[in-house]
C-alpha atoms as a PDB file:
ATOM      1  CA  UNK A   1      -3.045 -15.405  -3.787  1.00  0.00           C
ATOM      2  CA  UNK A   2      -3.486 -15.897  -0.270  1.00  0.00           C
ATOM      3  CA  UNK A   3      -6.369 -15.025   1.622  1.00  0.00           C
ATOM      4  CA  UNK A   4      -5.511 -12.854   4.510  1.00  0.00           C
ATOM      5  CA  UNK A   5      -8.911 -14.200   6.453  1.00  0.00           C
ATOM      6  CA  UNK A   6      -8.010 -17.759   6.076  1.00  0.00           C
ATOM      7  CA  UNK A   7      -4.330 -17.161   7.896  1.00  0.00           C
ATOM      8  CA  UNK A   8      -5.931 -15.492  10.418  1.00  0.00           C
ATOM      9  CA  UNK A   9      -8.312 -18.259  11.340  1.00  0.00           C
ATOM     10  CA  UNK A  10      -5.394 -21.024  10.633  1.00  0.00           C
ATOM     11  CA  UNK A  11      -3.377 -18.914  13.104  1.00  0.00           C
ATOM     12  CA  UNK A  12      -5.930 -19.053  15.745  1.00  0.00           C
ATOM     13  CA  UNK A  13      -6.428 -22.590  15.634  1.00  0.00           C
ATOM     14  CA  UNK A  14      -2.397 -23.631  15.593  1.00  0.00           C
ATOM     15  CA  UNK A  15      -1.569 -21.131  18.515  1.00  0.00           C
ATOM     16  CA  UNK A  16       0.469 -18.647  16.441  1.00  0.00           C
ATOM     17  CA  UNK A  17      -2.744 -16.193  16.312  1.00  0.00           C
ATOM     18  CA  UNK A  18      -1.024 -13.158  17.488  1.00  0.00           C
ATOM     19  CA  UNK A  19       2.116 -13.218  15.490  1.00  0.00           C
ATOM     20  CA  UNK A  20      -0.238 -13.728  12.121  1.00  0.00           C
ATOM     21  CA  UNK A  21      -3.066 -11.276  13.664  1.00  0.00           C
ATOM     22  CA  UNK A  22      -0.080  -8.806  13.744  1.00  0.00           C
ATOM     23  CA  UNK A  23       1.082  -9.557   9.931  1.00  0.00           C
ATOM     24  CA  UNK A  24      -2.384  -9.485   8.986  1.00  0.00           C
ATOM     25  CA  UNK A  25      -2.767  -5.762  10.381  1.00  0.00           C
ATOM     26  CA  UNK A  26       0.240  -4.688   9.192  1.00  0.00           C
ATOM     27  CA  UNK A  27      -0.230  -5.799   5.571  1.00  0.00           C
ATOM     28  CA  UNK A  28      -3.472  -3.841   5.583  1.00  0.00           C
ATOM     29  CA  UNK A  29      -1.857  -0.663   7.119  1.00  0.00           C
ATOM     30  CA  UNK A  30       0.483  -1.221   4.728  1.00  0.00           C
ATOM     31  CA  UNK A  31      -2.122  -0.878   1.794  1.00  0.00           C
ATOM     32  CA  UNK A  32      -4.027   1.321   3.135  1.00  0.00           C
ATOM     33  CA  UNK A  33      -1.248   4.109   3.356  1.00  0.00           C
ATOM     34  CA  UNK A  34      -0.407   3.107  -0.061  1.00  0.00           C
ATOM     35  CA  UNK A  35      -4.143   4.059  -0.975  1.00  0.00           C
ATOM     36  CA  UNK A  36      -3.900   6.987   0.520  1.00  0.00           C
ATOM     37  CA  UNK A  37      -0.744   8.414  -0.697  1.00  0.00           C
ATOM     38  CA  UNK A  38      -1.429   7.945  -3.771  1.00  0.00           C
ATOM     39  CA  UNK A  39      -5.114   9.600  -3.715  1.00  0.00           C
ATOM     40  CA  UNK A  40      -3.435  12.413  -2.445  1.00  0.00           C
ATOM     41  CA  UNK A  41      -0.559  12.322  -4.867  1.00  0.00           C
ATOM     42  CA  UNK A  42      -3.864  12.478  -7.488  1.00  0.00           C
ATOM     43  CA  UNK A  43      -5.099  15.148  -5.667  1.00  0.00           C
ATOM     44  CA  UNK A  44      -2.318  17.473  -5.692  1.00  0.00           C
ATOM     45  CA  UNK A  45      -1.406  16.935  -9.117  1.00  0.00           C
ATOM     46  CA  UNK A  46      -4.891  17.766 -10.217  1.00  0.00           C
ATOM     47  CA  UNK A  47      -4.093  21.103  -7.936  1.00  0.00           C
ATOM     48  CA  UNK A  48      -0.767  21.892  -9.684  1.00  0.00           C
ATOM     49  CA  UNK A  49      -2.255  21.253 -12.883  1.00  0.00           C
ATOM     50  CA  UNK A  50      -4.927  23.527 -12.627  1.00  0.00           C
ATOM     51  CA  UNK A  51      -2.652  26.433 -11.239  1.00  0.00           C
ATOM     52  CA  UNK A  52       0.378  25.839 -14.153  1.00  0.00           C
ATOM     53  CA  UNK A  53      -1.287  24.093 -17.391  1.00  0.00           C
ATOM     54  CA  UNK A  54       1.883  24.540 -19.089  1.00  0.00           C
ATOM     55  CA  UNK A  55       3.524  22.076 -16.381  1.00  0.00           C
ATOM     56  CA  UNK A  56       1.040  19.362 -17.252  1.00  0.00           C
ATOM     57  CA  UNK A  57       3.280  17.156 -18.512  1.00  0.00           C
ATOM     58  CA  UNK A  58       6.231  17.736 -15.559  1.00  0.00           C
ATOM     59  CA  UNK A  59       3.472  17.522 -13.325  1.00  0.00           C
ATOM     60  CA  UNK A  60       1.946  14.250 -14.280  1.00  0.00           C
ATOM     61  CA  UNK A  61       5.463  12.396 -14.936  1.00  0.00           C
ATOM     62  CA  UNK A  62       6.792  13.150 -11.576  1.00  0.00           C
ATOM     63  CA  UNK A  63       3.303  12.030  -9.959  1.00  0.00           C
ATOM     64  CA  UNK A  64       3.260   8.890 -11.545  1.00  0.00           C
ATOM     65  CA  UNK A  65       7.003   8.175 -10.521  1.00  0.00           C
ATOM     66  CA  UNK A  66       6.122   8.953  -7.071  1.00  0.00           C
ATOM     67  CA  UNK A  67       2.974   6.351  -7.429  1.00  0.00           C
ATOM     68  CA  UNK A  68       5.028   3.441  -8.650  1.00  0.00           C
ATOM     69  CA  UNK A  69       7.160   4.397  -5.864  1.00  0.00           C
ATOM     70  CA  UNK A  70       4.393   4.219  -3.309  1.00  0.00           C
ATOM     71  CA  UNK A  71       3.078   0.762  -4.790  1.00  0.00           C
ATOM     72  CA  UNK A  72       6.387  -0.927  -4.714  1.00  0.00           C
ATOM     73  CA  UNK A  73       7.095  -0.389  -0.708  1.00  0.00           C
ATOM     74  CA  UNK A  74       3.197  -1.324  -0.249  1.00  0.00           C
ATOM     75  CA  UNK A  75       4.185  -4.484  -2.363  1.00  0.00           C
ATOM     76  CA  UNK A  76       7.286  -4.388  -0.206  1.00  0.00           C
ATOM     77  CA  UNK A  77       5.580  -4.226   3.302  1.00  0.00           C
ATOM     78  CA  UNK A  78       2.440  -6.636   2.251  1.00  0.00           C
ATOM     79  CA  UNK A  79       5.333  -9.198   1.062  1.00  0.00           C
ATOM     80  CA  UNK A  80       7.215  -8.826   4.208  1.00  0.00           C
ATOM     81  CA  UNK A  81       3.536  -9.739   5.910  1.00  0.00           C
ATOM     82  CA  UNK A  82       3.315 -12.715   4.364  1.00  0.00           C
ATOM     83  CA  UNK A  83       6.934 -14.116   4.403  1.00  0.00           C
ATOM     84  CA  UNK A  84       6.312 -13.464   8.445  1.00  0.00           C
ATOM     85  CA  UNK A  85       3.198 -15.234   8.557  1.00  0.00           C
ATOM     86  CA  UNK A  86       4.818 -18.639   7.374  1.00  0.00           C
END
């Protein structure tokens, strides 16, 4: 995997350092709302668990959908980081 650090630096010393600064930070963002919608995606379901326990299973399906769903446009956005960083 590559290391986000190392592009930086490499992009700093060839001249490109702004374009690969920028796909750097926008990679993280992209994880980073990926972290967070999905913590509170755990959060609410915990919520809507404890209110309905006999929606448990409802509940925790269509959370988990929504999480893979989160993960793959993080994957999406962090790929799109990289591809613009070569």
């Amino acid at each position: 995997m590559l290391n986000m650090l190392a592009l930086l630096q490499q992009g700093l010393t060839t001249g490109d350092g702004l374009a690969v600064g920028l796909a750097v930070i926008g990679g993280g963002l992209a994880v980073l709302g990926a972290g967070v919608g999905i913590g509170r995606i755990g959060g609410h379901m915990t919520e809507a668990m404890a209110r309905q326990p006999e929606e448990g299973r409802n509940i925790q399906t269509a959370a988990i959908v929504l999480a893979v769903f989160i993960e793959g446009v993080a994957l999406f956005g962090l790929v799109i980081a990289m591809i613009s960083t070569s």
